[in-house]
Every structure is written in C-alpha cells, then in structure tokens.
C-alpha atoms as a PDB file:
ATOM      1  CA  UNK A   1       0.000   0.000   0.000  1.00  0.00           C
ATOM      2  CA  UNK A   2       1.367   3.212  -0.541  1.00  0.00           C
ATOM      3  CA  UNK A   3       2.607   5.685   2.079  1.00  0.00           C
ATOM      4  CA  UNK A   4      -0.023   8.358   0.995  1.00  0.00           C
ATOM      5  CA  UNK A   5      -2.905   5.709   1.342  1.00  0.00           C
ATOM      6  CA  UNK A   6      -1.686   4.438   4.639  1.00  0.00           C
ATOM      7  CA  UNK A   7      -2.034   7.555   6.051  1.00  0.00           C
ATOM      8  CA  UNK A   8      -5.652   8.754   5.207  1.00  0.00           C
ATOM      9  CA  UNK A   9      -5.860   5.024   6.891  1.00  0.00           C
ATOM     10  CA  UNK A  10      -4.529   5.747  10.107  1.00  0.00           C
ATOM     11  CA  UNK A  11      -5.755   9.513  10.334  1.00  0.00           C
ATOM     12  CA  UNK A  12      -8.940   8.216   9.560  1.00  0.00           C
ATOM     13  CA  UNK A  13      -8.643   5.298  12.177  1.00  0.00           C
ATOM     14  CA  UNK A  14      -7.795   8.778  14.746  1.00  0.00           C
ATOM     15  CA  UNK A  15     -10.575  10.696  13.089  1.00  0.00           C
ATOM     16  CA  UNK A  16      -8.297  13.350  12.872  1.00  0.00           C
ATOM     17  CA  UNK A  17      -7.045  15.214   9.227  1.00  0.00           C
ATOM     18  CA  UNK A  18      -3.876  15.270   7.403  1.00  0.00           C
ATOM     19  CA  UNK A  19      -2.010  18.936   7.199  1.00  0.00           C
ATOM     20  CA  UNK A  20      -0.497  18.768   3.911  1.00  0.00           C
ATOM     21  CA  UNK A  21       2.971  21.303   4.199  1.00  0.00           C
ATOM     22  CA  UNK A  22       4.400  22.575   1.235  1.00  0.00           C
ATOM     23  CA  UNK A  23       8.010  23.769   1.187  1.00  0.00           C
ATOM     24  CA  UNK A  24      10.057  24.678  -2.383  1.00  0.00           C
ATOM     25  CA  UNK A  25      13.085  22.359  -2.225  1.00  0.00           C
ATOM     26  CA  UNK A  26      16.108  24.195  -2.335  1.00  0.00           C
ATOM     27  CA  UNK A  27      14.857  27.415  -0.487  1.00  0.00           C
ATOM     28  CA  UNK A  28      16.700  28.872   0.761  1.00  0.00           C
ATOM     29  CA  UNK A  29      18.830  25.469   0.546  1.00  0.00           C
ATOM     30  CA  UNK A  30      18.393  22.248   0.274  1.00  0.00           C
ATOM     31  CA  UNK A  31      20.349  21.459   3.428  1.00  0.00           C
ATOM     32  CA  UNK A  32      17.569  23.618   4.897  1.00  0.00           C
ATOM     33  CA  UNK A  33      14.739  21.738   3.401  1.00  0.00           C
ATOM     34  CA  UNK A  34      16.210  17.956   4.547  1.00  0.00           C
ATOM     35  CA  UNK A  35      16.458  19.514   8.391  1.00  0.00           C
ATOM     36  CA  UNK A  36      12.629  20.745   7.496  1.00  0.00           C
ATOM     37  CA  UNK A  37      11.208  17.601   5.815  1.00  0.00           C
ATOM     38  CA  UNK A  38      12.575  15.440   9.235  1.00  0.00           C
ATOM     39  CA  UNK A  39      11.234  18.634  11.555  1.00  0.00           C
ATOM     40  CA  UNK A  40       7.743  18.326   9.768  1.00  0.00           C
ATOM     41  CA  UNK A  41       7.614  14.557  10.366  1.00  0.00           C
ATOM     42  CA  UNK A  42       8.788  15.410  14.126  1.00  0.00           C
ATOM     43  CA  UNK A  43       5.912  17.143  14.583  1.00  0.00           C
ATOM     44  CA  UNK A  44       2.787  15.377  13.155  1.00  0.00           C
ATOM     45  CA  UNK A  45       2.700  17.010   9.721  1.00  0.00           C
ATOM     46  CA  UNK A  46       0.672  13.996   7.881  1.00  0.00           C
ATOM     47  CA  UNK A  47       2.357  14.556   3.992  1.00  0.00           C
ATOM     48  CA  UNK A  48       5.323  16.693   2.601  1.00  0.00           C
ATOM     49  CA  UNK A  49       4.645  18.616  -0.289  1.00  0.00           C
ATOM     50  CA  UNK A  50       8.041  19.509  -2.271  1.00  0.00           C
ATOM     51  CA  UNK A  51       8.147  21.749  -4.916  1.00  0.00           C
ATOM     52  CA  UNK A  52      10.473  21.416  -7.919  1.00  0.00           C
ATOM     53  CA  UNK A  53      11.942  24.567  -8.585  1.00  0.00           C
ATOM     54  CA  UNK A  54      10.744  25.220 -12.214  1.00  0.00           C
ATOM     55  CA  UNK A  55      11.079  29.117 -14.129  1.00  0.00           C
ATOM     56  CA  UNK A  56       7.934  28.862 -15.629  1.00  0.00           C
ATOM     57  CA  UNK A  57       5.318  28.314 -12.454  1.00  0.00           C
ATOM     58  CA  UNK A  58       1.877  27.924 -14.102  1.00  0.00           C
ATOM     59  CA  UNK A  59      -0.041  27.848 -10.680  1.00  0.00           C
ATOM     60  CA  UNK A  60       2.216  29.534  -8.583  1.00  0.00           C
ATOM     61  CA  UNK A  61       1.556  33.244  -6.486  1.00  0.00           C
ATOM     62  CA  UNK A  62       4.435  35.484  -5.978  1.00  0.00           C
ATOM     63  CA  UNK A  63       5.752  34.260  -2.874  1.00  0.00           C
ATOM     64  CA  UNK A  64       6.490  30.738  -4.168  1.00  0.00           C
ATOM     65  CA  UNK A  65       7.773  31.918  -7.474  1.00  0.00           C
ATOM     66  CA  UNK A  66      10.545  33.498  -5.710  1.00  0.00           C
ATOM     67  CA  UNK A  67      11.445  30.536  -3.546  1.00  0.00           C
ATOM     68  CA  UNK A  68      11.569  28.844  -7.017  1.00  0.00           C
ATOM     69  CA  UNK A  69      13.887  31.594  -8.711  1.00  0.00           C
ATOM     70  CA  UNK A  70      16.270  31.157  -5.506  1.00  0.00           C
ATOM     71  CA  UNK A  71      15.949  28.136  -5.496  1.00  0.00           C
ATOM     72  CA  UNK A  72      17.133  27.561  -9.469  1.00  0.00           C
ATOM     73  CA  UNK A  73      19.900  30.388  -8.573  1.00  0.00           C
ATOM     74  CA  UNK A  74      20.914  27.938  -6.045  1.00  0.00           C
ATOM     75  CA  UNK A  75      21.362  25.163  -8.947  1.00  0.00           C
ATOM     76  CA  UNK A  76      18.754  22.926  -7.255  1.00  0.00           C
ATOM     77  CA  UNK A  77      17.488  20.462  -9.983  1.00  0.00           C
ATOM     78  CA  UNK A  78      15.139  17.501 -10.436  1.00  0.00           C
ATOM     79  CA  UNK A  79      18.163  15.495  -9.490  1.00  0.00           C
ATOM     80  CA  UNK A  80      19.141  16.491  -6.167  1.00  0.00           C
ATOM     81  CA  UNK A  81      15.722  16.957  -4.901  1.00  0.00           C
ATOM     82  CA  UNK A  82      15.444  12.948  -5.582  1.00  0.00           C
ATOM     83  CA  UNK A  83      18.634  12.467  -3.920  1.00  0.00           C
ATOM     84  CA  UNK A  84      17.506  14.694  -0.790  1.00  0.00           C
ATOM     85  CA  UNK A  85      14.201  12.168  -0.547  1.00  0.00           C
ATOM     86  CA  UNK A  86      16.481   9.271  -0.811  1.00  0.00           C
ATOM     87  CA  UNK A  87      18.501  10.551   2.528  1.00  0.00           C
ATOM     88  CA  UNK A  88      15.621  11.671   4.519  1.00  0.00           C
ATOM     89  CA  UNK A  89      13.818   7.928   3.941  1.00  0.00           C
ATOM     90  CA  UNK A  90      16.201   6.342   6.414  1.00  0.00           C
ATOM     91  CA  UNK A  91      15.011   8.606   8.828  1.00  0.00           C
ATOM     92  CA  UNK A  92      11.208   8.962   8.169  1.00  0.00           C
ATOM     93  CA  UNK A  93       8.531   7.225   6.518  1.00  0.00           C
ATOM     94  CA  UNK A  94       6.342  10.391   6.006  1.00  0.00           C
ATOM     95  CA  UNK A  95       4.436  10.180   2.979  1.00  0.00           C
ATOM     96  CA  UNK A  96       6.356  12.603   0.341  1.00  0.00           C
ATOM     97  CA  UNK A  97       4.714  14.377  -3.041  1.00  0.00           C
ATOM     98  CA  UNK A  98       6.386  16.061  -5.362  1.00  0.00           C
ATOM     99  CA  UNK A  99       4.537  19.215  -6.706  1.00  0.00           C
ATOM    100  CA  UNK A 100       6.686  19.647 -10.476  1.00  0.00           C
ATOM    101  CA  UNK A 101       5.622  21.118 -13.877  1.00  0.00           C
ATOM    102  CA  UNK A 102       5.717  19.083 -17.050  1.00  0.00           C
ATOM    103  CA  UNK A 103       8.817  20.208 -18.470  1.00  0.00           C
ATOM    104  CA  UNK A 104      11.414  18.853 -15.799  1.00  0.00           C
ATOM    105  CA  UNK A 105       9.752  15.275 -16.040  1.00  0.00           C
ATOM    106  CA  UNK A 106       9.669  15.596 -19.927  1.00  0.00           C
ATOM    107  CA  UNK A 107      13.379  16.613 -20.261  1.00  0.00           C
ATOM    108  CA  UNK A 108      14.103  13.822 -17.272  1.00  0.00           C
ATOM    109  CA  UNK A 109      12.131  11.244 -19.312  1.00  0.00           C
ATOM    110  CA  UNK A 110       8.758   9.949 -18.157  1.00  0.00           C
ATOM    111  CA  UNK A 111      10.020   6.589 -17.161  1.00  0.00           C
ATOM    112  CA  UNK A 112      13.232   7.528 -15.363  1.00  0.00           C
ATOM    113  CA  UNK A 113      11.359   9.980 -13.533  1.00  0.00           C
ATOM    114  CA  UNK A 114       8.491   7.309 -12.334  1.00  0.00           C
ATOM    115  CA  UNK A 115      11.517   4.508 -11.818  1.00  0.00           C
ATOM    116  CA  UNK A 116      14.119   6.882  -9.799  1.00  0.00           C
ATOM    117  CA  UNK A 117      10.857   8.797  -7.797  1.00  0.00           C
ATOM    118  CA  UNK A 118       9.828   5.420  -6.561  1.00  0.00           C
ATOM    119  CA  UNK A 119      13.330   3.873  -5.722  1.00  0.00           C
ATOM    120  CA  UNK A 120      14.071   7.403  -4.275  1.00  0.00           C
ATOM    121  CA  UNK A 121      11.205   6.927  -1.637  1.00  0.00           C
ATOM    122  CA  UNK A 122       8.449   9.693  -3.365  1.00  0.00           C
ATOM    123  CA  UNK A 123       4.800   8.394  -3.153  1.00  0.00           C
ATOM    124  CA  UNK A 124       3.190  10.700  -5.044  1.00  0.00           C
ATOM    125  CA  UNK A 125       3.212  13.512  -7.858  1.00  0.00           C
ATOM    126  CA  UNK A 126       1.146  16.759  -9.132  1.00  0.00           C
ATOM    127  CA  UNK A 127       1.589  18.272 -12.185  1.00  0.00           C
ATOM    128  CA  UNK A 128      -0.352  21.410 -12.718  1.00  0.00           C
ATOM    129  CA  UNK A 129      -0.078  21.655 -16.412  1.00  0.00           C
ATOM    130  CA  UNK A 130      -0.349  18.206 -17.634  1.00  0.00           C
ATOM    131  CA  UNK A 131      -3.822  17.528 -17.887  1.00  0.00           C
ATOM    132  CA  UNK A 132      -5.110  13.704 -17.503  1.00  0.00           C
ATOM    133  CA  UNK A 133      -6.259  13.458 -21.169  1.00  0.00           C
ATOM    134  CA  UNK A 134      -2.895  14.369 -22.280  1.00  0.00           C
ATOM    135  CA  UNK A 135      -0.912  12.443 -19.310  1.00  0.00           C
ATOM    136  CA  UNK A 136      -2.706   8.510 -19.890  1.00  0.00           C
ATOM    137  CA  UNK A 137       0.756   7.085 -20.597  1.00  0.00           C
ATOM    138  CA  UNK A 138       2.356   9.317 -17.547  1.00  0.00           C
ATOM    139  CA  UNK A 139      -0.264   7.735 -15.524  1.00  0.00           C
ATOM    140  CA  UNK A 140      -0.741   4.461 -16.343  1.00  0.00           C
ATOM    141  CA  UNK A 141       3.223   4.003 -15.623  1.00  0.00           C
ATOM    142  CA  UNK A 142       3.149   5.778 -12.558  1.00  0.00           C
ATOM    143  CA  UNK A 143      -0.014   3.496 -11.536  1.00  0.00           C
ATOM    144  CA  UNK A 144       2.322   0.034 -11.835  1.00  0.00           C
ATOM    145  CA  UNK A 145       5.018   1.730  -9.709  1.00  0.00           C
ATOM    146  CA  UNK A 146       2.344   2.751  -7.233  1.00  0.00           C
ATOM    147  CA  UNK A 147       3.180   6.444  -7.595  1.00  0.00           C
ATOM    148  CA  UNK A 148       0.472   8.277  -6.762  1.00  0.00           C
ATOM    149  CA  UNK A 149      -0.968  10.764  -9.421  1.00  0.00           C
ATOM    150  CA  UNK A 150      -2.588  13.652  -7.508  1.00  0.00           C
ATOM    151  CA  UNK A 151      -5.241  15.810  -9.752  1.00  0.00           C
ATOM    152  CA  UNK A 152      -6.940  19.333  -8.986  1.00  0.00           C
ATOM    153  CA  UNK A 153     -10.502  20.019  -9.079  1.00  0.00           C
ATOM    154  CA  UNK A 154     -11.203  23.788  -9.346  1.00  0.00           C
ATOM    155  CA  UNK A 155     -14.304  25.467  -8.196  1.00  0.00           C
ATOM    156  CA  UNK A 156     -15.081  26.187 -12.633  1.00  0.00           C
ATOM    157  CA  UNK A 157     -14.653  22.107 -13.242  1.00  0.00           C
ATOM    158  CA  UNK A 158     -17.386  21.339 -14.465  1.00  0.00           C
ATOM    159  CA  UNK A 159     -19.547  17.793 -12.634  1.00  0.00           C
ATOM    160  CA  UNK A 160     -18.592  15.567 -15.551  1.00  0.00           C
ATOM    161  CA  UNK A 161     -15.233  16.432 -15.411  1.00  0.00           C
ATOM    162  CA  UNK A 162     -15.232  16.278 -12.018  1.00  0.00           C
ATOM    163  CA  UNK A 163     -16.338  12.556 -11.706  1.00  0.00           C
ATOM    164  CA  UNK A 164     -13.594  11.736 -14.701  1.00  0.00           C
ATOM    165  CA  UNK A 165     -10.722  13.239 -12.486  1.00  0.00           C
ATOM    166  CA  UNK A 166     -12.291  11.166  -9.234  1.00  0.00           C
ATOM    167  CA  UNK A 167     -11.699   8.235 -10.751  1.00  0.00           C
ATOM    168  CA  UNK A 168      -8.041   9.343 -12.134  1.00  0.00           C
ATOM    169  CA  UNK A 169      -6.367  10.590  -9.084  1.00  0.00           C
ATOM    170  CA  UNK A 170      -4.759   8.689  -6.626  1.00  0.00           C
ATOM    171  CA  UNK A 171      -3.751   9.068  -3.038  1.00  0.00           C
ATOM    172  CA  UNK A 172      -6.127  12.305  -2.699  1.00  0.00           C
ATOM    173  CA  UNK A 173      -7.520  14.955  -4.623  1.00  0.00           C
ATOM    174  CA  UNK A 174      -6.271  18.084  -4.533  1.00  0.00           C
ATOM    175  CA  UNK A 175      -9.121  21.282  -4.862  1.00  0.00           C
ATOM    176  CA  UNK A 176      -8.231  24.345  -5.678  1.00  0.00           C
ATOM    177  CA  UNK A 177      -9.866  26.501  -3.062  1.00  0.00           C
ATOM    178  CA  UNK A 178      -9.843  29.677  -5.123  1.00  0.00           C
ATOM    179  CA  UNK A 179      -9.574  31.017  -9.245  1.00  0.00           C
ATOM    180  CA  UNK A 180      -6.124  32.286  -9.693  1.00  0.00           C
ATOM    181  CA  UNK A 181      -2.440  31.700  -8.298  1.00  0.00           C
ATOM    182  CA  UNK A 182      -1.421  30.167  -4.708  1.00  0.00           C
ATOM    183  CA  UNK A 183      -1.011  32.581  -2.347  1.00  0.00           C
ATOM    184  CA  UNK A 184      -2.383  33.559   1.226  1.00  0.00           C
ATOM    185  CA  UNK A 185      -5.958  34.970   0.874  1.00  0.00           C
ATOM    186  CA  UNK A 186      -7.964  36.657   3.986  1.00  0.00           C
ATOM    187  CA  UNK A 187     -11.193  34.479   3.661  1.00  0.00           C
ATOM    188  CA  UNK A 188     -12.070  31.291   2.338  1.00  0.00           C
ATOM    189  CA  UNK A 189     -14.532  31.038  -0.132  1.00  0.00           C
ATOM    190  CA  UNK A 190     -18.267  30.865   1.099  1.00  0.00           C
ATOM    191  CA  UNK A 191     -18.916  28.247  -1.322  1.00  0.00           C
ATOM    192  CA  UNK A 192     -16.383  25.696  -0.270  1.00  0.00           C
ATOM    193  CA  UNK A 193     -18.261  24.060   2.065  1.00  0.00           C
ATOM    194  CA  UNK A 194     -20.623  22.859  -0.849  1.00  0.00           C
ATOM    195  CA  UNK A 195     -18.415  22.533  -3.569  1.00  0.00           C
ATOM    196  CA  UNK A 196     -16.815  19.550  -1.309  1.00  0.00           C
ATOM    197  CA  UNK A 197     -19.961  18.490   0.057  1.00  0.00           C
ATOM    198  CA  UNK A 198     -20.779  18.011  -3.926  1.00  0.00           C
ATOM    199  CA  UNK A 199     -17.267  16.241  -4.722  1.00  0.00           C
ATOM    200  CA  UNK A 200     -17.817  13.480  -2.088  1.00  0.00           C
ATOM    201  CA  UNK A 201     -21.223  12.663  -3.690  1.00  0.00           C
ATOM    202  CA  UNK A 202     -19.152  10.872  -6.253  1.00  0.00           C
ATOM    203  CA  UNK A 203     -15.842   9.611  -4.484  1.00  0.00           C
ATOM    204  CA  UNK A 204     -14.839   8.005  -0.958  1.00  0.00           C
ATOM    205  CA  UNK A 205     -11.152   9.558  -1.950  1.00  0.00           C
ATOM    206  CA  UNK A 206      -9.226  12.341   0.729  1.00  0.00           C
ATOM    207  CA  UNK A 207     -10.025  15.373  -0.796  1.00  0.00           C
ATOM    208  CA  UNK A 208      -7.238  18.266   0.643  1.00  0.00           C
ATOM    209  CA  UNK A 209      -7.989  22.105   0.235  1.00  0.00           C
ATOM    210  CA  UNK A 210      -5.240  24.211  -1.181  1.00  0.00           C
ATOM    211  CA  UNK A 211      -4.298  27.896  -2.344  1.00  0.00           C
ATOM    212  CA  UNK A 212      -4.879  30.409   0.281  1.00  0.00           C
ATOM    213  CA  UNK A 213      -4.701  28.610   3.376  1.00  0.00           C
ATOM    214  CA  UNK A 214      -3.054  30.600   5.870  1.00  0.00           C
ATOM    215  CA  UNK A 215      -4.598  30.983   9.382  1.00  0.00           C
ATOM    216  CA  UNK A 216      -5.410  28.582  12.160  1.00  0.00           C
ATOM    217  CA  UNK A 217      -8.755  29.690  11.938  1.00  0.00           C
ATOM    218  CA  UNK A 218      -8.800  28.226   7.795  1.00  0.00           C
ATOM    219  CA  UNK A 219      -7.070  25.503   8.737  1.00  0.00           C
ATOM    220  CA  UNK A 220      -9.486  24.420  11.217  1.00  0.00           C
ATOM    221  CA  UNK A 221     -12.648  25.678   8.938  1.00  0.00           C
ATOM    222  CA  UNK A 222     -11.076  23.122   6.127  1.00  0.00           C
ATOM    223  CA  UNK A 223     -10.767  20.059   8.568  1.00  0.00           C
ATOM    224  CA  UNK A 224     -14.504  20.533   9.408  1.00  0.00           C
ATOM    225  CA  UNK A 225     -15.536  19.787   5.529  1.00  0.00           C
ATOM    226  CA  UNK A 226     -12.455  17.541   4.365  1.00  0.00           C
ATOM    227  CA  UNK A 227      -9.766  15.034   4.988  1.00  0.00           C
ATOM    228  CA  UNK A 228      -7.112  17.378   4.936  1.00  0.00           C
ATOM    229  CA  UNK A 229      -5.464  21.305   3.979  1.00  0.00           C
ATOM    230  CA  UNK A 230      -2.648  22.034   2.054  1.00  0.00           C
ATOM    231  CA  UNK A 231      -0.300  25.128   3.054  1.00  0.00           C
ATOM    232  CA  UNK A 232       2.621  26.596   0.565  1.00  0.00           C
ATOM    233  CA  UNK A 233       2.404  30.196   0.439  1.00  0.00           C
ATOM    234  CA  UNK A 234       2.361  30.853   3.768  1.00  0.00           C
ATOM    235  CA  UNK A 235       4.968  28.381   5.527  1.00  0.00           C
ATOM    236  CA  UNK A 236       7.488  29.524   2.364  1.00  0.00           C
ATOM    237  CA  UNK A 237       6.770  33.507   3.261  1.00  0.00           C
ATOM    238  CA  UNK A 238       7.654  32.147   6.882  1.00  0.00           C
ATOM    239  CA  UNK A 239      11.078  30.803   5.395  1.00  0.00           C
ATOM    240  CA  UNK A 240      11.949  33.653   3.615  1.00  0.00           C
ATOM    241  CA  UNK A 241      11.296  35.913   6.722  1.00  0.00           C
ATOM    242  CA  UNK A 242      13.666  33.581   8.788  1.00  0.00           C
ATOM    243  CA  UNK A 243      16.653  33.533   6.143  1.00  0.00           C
ATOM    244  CA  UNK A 244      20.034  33.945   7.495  1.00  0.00           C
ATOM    245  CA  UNK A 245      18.877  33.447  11.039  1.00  0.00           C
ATOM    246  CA  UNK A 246      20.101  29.580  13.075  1.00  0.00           C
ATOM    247  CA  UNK A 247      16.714  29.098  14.410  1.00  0.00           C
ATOM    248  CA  UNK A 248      15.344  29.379  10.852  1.00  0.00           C
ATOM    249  CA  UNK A 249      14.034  25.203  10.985  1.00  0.00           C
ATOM    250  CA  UNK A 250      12.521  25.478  14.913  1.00  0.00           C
ATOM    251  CA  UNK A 251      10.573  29.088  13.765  1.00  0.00           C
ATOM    252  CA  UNK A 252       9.319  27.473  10.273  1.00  0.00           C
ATOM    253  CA  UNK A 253       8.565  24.061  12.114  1.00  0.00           C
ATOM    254  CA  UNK A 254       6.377  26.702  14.864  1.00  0.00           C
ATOM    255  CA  UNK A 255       4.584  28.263  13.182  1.00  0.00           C
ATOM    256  CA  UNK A 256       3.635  24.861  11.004  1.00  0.00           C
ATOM    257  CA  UNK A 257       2.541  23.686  14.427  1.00  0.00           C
ATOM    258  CA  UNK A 258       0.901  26.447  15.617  1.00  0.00           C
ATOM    259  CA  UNK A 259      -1.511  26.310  12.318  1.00  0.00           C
ATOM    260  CA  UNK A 260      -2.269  22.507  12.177  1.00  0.00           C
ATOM    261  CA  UNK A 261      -5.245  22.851  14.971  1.00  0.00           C
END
C-alpha cells in the first residue's frame, strides 16, 4: 500500500485530518529543506509537499515563485531533490509528493522519472499543467510503480469532469480553493463548504484544500468539511522571513505547528 494511502488510513482510524505542508526544495537550501522535511515529520505534519523549482510556475503566487527563482539560482534540480528524498527515507517514513511542472519530467524522461521517484522513496506527484487526457501514458506508468498521481478540481470544473478526475487521481484529490495563483488569501470562499460536500457525492477519496490557506482559523474551517489542507504560500513567506537566522528550521517548524489545529 502506498505511504499516501496508509495515512488517510490511520488519520482516519484517529478521526483526525492530514495537514499537507508545502516547502520549495532548495529554499533557501536544500540542506535547509532535509532539516525541514525530518522537523515536519517530528511534529505530526501527515504529507510533505516539495516543490520542484521550475522558471515557468503555471499555478504559482508570488511568494512561491521566488522561492523557485532562488531556489534555481541555487542550482537545485530535479536530481538532487530525488537524492535529498532518498537521505531523509532512512530517517522517516512520512508520505512525500512532489509538486513539479511538465517540463522537468519531460526533459528527465517519463520513465526515469516514475523509476528513480519510486526507488528514491516519493509516493506521489502533481503536475499542474499536464492535464489527464494528455498524461494517460504518464499515468498508467506511474499506476504500476504505485506512484500516486494527484489531480486538482477547481471550483469552474465542471460535474462531468469532475467525476472523470475522481476516478483518475490517486492518493487524494487536490481542490483548488480559489480562481487564480497560490497565495495567502484573507477568507475562504463561502462556497467551499458545498463545492466539497458536492465532490464526495461521487468519491470516498481524501479530498485536501489548497491555495490560500493561511490561518489557524482556515485551517481548522477546512478540517470541518475535508480530509485534509494544504499550506505553501504561507509556511514559504515564513522561510523567507527567517533567512540567514540559526533558528530558521525550529521558527518554520512553529509556526507549522501552531496552524495545524
């Protein structure tokens, strides 16, 4: 069973959610990021999110499209992030996505990318801008390693396509909160609560919440309507605020803490 699966199972089991934390590997380094990723796990943080680094972020807000520019100025590539998951597995078995663009995995090669993510000790993948019509042969190879193949719903997908991408994804399904980039928003939408309600009409999978989480308050509104919340924007604006300090992992690893109610 995969990692991601086995721990809806257990949270589940606890009745409790899974806080999704996303972090852009390599930012501000990836020595940074490894002492994160075991911090996270430390802590009770139920799935790692790392972004790949990528110059062209489709879905991306400001914030984490500057991680992503330091983070290529740093020389991080598909490569190392791999390696980095590779060392952290024989010190945690937290479930581990990768959040990439097309283009890396393309230029990487499909297969190779599936093969070393796998042997590397990554459960799952999303990929913004490779939509599931276009991506059958990218996921029906990542189905027979058992790498999980994480799609969004948006509040403007429409029922039919919502019930297609239900029975695509695997490990959960990610819904876009809001129209437009990530990025930390005031509010959550007042039609959330429905739009999920409407979702799980045609899926037992985890659905997480993403884009514009950034308060307690959010975080604990999203865990009353679904199995989980994803935070980026705000956890990376955290990291960027703590930059050149040596507390920089114990203030990031806080104020994940404080959040997941």
């Amino acid at each position: 069973m995969n990692r991601i699966e086995k721990k809806f199972q257990e949270l589940r089991k606890a009745n409790k959610k899974a806080f999704v934390a996303f972090i852009t590997a390599g930012y501000p380094d990836l020595e940074v990021t490894r002492k994160l990723v075991l911090e996270f796990s430390r802590i009770g943080v139920g799935i790692i999110e790392l972004g790949v680094p990528f110059s062209e972020p489709l879905a991306d807000g400001p914030i984490i499209q500057e991680a992503s520019e330091q983070a290529l100025k740093n020389n991080t590539c598909l490569a190392d992030i791999l390696k980095l998951v590779k060392n952290v597995r024989k010190k945690t078995d937290i479930p581990i996505v990768l959040m990439t663009y097309y283009n890396p995995v393309f230029c990487f090669g499909e297969e190779r990318f599936i093969r070393q993510a796998v042997s590397c000790g990554v459960d799952g993948v999303v990929i913004p801008d490779l939509p599931p019509e276009e991506g059958k042969v990218f996921l029906d190879l990542a189905r027979k390693k058992d790498l999980a193949t994480i799609l969004f719903i948006s509040p403007t997908t429409s029922l039919k396509r919502a019930k297609f991408i239900c029975g695509l994804s695997r490990g959960f399904i990610y819904y876009v909160s809001l129209t437009g980039v990530t990025g930390p928003r005031r509010k959550l939408p007042s039609d959330l609560k429905s739009s999920i309600e409407r979702i799980k009409k045609y899926t037992s999978k985890p659905i997480c919440v993403g884009f514009g989480v950034s308060s307690r308050t959010q975080v604990k509104q999203i865990y009353s309507i679904a199995d989980g919340v994803i935070v980026g924007s705000a956890i990376v604006k955290k990291l960027k605020d703590n930059i050149g300090k040596n507390d920089i992992v114990t203030k990031v690893a806080g104020f994940v803490k404080d959040l997941n109610v």
